[in-house]
N, C-alpha and C. Protein backbone atom coordinates (compact mmCIF):
# COMPACT_ATOMS: atom_id res chain seq x y z
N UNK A 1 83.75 5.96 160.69
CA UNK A 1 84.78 6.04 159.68
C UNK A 1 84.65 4.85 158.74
N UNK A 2 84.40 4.93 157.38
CA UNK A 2 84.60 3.80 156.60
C UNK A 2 85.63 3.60 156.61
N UNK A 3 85.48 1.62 156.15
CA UNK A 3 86.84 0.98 155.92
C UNK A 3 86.81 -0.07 154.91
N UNK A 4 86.24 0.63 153.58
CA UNK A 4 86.80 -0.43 152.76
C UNK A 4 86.16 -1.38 152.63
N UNK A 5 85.78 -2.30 153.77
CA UNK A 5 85.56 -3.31 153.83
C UNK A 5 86.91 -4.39 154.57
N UNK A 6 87.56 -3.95 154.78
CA UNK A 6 88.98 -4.67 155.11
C UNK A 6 88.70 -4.94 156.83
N UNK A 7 89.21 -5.98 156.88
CA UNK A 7 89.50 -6.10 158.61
C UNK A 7 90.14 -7.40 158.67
N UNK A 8 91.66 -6.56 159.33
CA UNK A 8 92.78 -7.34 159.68
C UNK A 8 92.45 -8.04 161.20
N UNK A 9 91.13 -8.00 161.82
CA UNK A 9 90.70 -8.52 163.37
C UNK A 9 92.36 -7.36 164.36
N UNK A 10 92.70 -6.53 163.65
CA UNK A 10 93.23 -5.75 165.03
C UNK A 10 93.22 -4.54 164.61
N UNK A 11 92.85 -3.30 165.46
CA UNK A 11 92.59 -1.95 165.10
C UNK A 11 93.93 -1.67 164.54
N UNK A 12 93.86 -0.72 163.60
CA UNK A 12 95.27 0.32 163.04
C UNK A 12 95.54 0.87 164.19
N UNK A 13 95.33 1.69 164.99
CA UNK A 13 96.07 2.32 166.09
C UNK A 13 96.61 1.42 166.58
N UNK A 14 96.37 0.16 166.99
CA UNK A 14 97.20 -0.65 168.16
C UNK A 14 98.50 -1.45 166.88
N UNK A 15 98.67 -1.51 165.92
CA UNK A 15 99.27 -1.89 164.86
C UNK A 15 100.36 -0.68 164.80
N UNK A 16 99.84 0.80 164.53
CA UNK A 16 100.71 1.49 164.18
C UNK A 16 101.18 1.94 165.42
N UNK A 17 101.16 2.07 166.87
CA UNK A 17 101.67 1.75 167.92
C UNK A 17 102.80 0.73 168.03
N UNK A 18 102.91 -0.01 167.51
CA UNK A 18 103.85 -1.54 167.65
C UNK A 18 104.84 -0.72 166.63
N UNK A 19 104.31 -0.30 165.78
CA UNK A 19 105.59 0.13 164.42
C UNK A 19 106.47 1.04 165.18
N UNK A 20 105.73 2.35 165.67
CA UNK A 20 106.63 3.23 166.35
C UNK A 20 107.02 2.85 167.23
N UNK A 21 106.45 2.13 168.08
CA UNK A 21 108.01 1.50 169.08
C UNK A 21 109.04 1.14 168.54
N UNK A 22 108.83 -0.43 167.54
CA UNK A 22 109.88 -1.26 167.19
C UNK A 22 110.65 0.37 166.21
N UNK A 23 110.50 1.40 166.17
CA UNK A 23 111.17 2.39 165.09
C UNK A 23 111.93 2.93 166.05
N UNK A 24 112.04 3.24 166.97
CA UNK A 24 112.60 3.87 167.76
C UNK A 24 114.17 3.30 168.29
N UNK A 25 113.69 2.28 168.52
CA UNK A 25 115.40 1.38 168.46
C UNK A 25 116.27 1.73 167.44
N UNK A 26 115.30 1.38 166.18
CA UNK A 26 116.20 1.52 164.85
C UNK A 26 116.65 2.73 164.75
N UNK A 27 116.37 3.63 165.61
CA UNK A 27 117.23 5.09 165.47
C UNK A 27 118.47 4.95 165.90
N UNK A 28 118.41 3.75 166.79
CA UNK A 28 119.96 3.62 168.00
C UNK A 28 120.93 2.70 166.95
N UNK A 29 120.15 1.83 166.08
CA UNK A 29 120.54 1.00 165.44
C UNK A 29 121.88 1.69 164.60
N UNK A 30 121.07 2.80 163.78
CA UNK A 30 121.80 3.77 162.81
C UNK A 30 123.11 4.34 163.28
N UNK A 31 122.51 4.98 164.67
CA UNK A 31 123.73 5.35 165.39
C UNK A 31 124.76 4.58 165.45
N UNK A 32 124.44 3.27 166.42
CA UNK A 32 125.92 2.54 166.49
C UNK A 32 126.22 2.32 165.02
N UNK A 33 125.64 1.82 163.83
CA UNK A 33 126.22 2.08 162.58
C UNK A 33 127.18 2.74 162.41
N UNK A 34 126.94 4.31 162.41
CA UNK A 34 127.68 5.53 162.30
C UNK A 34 128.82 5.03 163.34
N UNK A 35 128.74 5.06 164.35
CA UNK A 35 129.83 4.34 165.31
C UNK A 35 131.12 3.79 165.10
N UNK A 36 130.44 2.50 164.32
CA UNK A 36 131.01 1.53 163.69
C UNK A 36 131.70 1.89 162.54
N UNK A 37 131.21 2.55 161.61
CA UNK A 37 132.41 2.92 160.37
C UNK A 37 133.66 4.35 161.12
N UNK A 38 132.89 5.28 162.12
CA UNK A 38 134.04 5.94 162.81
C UNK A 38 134.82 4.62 162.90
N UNK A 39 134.80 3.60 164.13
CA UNK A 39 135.42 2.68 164.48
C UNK A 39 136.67 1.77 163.62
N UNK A 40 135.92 1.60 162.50
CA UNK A 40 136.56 0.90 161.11
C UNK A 40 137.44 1.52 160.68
N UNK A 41 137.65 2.82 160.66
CA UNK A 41 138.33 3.40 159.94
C UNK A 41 139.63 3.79 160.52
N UNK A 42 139.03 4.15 162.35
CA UNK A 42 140.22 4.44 162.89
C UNK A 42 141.38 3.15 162.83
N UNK A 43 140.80 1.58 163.06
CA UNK A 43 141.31 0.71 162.81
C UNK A 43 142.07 0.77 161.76
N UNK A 44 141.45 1.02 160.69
CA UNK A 44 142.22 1.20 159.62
C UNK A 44 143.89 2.35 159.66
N UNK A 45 143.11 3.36 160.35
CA UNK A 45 144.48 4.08 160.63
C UNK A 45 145.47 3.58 161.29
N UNK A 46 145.28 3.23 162.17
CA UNK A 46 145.98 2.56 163.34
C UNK A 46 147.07 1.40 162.67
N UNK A 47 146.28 0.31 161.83
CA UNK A 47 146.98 -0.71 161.06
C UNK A 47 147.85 0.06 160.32
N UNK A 48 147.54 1.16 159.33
CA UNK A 48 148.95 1.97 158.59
C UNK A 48 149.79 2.31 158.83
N UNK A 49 149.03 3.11 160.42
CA UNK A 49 150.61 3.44 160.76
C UNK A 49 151.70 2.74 161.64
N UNK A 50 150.60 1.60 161.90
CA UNK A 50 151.57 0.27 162.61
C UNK A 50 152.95 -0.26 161.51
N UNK A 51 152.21 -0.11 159.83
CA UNK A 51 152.76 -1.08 159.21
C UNK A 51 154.15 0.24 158.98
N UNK A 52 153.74 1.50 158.74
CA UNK A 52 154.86 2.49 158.61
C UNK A 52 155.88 2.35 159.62
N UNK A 53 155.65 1.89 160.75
CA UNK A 53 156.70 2.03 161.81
C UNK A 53 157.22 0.59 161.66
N UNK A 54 156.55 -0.22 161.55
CA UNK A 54 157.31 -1.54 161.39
C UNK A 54 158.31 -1.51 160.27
N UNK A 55 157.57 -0.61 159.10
CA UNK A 55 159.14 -0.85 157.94
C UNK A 55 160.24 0.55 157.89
N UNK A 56 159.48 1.66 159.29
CA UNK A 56 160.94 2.39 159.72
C UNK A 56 161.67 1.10 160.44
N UNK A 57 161.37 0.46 161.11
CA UNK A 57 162.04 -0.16 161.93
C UNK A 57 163.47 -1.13 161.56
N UNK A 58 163.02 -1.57 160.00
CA UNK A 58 163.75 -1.97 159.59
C UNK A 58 165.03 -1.32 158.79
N UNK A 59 165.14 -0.22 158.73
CA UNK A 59 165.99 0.83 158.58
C UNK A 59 166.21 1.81 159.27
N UNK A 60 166.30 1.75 160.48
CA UNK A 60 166.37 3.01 161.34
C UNK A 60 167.55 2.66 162.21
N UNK A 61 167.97 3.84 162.61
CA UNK A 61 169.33 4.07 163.23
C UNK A 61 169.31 3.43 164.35
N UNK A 62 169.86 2.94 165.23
CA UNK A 62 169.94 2.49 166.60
C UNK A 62 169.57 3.45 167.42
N UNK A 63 169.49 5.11 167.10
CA UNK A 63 169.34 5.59 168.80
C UNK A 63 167.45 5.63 168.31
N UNK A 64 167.04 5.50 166.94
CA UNK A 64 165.52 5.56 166.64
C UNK A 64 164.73 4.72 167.16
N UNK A 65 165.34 3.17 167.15
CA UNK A 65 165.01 2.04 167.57
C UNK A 65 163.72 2.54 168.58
N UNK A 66 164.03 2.49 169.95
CA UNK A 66 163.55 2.99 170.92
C UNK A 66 162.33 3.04 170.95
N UNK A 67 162.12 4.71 170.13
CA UNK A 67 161.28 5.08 170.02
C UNK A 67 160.05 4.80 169.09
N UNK A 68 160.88 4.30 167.90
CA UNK A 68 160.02 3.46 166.94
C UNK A 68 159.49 2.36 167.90
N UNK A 69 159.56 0.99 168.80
CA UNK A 69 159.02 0.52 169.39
C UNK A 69 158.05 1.18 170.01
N UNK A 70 158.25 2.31 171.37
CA UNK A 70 157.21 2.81 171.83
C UNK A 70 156.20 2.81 170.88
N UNK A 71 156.34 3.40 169.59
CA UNK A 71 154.80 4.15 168.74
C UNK A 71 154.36 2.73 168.60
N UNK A 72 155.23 1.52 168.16
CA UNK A 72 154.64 0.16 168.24
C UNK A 72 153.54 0.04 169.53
N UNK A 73 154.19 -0.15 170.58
CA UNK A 73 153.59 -0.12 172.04
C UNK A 73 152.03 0.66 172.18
N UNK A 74 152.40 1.49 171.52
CA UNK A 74 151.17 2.91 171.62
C UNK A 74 150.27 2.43 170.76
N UNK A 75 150.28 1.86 169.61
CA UNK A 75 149.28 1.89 168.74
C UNK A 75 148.49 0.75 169.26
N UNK A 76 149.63 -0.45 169.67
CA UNK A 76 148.79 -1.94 170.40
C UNK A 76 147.99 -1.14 171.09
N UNK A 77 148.16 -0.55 171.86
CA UNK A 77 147.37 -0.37 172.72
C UNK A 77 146.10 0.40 172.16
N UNK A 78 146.19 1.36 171.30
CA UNK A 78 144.86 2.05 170.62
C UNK A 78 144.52 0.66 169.75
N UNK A 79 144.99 -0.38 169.19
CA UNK A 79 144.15 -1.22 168.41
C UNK A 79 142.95 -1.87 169.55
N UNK A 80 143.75 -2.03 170.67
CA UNK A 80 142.52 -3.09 171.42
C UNK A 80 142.12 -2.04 172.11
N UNK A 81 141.74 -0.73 171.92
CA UNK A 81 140.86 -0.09 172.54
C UNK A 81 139.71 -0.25 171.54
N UNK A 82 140.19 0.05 170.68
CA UNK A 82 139.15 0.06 168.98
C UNK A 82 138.64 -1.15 169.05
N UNK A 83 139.48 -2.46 168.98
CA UNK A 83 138.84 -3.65 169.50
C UNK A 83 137.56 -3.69 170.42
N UNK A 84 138.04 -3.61 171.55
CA UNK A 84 136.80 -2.92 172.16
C UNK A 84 135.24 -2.91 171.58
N UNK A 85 135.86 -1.45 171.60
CA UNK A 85 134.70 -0.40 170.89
C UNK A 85 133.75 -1.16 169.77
N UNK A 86 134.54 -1.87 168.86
CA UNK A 86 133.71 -2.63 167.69
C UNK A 86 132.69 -3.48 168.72
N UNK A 87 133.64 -4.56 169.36
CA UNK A 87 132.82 -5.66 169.73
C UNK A 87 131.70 -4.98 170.62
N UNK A 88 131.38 -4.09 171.46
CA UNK A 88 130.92 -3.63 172.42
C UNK A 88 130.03 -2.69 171.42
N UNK A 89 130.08 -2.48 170.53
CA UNK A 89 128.81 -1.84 169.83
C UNK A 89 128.02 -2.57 168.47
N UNK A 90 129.31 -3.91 168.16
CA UNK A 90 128.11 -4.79 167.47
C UNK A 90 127.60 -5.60 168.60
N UNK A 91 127.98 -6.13 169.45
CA UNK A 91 126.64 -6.56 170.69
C UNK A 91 125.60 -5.70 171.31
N UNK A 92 125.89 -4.22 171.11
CA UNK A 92 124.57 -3.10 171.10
C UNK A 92 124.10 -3.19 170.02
N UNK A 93 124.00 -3.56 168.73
CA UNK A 93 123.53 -3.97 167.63
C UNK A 93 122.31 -4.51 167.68
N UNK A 94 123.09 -5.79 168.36
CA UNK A 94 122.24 -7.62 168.27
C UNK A 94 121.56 -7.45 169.41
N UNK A 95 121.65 -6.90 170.38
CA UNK A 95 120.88 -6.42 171.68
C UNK A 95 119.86 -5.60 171.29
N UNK A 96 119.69 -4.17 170.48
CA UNK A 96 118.76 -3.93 169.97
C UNK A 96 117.72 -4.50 168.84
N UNK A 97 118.86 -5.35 168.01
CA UNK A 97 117.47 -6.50 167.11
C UNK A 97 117.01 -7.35 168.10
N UNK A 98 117.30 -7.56 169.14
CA UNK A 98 116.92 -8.65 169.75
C UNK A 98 115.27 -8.05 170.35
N UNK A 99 115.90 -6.86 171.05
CA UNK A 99 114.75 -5.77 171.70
C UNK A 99 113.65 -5.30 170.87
N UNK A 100 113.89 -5.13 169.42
CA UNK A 100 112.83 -5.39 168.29
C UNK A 100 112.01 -6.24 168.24
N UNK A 101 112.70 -7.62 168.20
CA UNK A 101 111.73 -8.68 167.91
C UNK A 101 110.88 -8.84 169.28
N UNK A 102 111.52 -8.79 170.27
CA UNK A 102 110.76 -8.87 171.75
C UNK A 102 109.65 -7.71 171.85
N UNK A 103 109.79 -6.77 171.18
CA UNK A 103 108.83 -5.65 170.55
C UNK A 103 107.49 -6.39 170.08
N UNK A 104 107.86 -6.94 168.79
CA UNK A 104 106.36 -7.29 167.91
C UNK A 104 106.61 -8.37 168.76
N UNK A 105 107.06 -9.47 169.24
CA UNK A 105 106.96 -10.91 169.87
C UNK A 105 105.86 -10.93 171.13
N UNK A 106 106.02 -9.29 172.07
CA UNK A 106 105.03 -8.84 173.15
C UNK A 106 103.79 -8.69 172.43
N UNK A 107 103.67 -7.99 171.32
CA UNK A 107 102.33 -7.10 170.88
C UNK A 107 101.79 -8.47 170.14
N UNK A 108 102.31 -8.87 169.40
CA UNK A 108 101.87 -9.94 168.89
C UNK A 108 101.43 -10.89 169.25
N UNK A 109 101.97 -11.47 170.18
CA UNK A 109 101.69 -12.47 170.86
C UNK A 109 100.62 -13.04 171.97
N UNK A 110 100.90 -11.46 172.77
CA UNK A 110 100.18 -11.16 173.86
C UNK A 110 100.94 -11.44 175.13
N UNK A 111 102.34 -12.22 174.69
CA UNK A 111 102.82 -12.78 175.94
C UNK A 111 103.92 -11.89 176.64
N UNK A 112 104.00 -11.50 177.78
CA UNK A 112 104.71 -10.84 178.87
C UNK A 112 106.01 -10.89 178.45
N UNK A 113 106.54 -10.03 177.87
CA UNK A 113 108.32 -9.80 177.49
C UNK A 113 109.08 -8.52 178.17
N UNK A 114 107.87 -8.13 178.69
CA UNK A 114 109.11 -6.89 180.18
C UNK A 114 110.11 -6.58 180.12
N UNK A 115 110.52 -7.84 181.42
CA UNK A 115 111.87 -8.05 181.73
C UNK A 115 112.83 -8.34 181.01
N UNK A 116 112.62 -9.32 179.84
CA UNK A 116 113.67 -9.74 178.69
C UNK A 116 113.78 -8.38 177.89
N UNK A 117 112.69 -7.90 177.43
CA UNK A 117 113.01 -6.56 176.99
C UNK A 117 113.85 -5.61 177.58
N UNK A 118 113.66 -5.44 178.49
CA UNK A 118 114.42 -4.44 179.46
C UNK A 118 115.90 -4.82 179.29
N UNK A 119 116.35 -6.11 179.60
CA UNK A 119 117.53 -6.49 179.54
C UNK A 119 117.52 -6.37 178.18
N UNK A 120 117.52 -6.61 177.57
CA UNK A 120 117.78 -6.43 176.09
C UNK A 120 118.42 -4.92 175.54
N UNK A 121 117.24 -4.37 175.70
CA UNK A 121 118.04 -2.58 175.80
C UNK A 121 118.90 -2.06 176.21
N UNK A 122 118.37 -2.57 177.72
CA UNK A 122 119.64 -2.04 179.10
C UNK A 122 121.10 -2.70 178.35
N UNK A 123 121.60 -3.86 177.97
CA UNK A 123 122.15 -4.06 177.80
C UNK A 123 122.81 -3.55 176.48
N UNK A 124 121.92 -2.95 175.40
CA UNK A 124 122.50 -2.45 174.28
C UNK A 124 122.93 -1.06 174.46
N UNK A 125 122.14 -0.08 175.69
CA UNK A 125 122.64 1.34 176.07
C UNK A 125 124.01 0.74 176.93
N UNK A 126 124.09 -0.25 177.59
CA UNK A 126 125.42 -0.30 178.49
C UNK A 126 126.68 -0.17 177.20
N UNK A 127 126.22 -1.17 176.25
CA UNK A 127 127.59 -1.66 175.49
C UNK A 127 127.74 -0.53 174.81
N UNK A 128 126.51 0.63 174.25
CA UNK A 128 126.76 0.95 173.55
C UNK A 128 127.83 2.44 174.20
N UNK A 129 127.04 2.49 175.13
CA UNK A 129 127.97 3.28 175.90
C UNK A 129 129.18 3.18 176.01
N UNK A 130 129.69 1.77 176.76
CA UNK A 130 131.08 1.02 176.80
C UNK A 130 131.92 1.28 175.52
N UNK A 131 131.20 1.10 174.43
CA UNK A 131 131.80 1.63 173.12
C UNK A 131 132.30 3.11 172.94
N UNK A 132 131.57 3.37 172.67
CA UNK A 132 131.77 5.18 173.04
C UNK A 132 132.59 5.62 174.07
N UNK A 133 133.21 4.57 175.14
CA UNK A 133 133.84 4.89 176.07
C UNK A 133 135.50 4.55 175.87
N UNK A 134 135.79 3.07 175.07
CA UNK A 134 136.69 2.92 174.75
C UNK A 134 137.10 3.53 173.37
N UNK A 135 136.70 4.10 172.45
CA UNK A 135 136.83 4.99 171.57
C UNK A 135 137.25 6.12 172.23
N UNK A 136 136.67 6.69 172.91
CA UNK A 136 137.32 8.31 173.33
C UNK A 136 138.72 7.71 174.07
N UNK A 137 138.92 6.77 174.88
CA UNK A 137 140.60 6.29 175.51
C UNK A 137 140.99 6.25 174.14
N UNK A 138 140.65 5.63 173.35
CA UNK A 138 141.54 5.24 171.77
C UNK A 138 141.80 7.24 171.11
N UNK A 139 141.39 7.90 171.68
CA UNK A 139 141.16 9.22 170.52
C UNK A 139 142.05 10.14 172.14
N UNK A 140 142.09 9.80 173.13
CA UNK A 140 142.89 10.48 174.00
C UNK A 140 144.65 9.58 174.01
N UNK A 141 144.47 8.22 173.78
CA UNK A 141 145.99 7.64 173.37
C UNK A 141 146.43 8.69 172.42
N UNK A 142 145.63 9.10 171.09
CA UNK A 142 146.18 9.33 169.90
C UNK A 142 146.74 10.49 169.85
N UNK A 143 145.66 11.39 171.04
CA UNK A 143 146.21 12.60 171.19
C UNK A 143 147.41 13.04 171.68
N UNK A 144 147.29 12.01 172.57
CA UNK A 144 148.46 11.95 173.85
C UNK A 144 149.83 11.92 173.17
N UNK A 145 150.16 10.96 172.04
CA UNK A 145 150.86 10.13 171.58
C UNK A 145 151.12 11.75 170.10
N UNK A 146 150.34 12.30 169.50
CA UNK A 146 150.69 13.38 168.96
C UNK A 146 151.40 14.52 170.08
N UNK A 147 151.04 15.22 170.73
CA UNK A 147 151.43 16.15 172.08
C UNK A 147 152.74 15.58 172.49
N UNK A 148 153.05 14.52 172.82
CA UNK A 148 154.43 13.69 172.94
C UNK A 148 155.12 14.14 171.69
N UNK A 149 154.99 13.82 170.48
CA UNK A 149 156.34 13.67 168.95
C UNK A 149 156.18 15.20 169.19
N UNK A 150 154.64 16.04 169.58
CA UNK A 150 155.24 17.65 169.30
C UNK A 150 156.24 18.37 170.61
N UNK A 151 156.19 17.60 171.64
CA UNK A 151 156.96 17.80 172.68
C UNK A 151 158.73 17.66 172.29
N UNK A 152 158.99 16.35 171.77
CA UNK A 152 160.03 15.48 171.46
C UNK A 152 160.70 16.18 169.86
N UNK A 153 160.10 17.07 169.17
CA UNK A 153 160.74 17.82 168.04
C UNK A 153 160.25 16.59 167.12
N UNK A 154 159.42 15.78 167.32
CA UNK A 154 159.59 14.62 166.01
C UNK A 154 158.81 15.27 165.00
N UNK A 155 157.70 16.29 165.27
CA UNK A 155 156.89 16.90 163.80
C UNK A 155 157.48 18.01 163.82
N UNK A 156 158.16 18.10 163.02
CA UNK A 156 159.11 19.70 163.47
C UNK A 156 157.92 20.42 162.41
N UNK A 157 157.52 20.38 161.13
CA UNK A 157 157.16 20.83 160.73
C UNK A 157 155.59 20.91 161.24
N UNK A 158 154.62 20.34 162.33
CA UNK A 158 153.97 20.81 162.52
C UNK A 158 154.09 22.08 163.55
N UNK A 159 155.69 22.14 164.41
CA UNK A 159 155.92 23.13 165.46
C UNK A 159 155.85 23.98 164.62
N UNK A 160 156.37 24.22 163.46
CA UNK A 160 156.46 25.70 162.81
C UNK A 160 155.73 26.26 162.25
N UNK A 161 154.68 25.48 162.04
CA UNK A 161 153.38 25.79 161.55
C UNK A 161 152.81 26.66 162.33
N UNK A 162 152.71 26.08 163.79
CA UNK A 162 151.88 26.51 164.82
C UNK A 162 152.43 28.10 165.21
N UNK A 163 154.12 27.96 165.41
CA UNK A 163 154.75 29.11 166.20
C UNK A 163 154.70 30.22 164.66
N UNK A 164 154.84 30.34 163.22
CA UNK A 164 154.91 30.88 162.46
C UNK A 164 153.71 30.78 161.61
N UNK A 165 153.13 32.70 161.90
CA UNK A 165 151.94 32.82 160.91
C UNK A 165 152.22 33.17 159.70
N UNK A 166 151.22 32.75 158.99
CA UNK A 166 151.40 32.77 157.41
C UNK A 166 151.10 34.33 156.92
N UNK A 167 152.35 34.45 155.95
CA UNK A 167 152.47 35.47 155.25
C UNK A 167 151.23 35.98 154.57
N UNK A 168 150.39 35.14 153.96
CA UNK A 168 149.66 34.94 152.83
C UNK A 168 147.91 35.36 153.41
N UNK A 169 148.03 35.26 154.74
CA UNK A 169 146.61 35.46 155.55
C UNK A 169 146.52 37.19 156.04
C-alpha cells in the first residue's frame, strides 16, 4: 500500500483503534448530558412551584395552611433528590473524562492503566446509574404528590377532565 511518504513511527490501525475506544465513552458522555438538562429543568420546576406555594402561603386561609406546608415538605424532598441526581451524574461526567485520558495515557504511553481505568468507568456506570436512580424517586414523589391533590379534590378541573368526555371528539 503506498503512503505518501509520511510516517508518524506508529501504524494507522493501532492509532485509529485508540480513537474508537476513547469514542465510545463519549457516547456515555452525551447521555449523561441529556440527563443533566432533563435534571436542570426539573429543578427548575420544582423551584417554581416552591416559590408559588410560598406566596400562597402568604395569603391563604388557616385550614390551607397545612397543606400548603406539606407541598413545601414534598418538593424539599424532590429538590434533594434532583440534587442528587445532578451531582451523581456530573461525577459520571469527570469519571468518564478521566477514563478517556487513561485511554490515550495507556496507548500512548505504553504504561499499564487497567485497573485505574476500570475504576474510572466502573465508577462513572455506578454514579451514572445512582443518577438515574434518584431521578425516577424525584419523578415517583411528583407523581405521588399529583395522585394525592387528585385524590384530595385539589385539581378539580383535572377530575373532570378525566370522568367527562369531550363533546367535540
Amino acid at each position: 500500500m503506498p503512503t505518501l511518504g509520511l510516517d508518524f513511527g506508529t501504524p494507522l490501525d493501532s492509532i485509529a483503534g485508540i480513537i474508537r475506544m476513547a469514542l465510545t465513552p463519549v457516547f456515555l458522555l452525551l447521555s449523561i448530558a441529556n440527563l443533566l438538562n432533563v435534571f436542570s429543568t426539573r429543578v427548575a420546576l420544582v423551584g417554581d412551584r416552591a416559590d408559588q406555594v410560598t406566596k400562597a402561603l402568604g395569603t391563604a386561609e388557616p385550614d390551607q395552611v397545612s397543606a400548603l406546608r406539606e407541598q413545601l415538605i414534598a418538593l424539599y424532598r424532590r429538590s434533594v433528590a434532583l440534587d442528587l441526581a445532578v451531582i451523581l451524574a456530573a461525577i459520571a461526567k469527570a469519571a468518564v473524562c478521566i477514563s478517556v485520558l487513561l485511554l490515550f495515557a495507556g496507548a500512548l504511553g505504553g504504561e499499564s492503566v487497567g485497573w485505574a481505568l476500570l475504576l474510572s468507568f466502573g465508577c462513572a456506570i455506578v454514579c451514572a446509574l445512582g443518577a438515574i436512580m434518584a431521578f425516577a424517586a424525584e419523578m415517583l414523589m411528583a407523581g405521588t404528590g399529583v395522585r394525592s391533590e387528585l385524590a384530595h379534590g385539589e385539581r378539580r378541573h383535572l377530575i373532570d377532565f378525566v370522568r367527562r368526555p369531550h363533546a367535540d371528539t
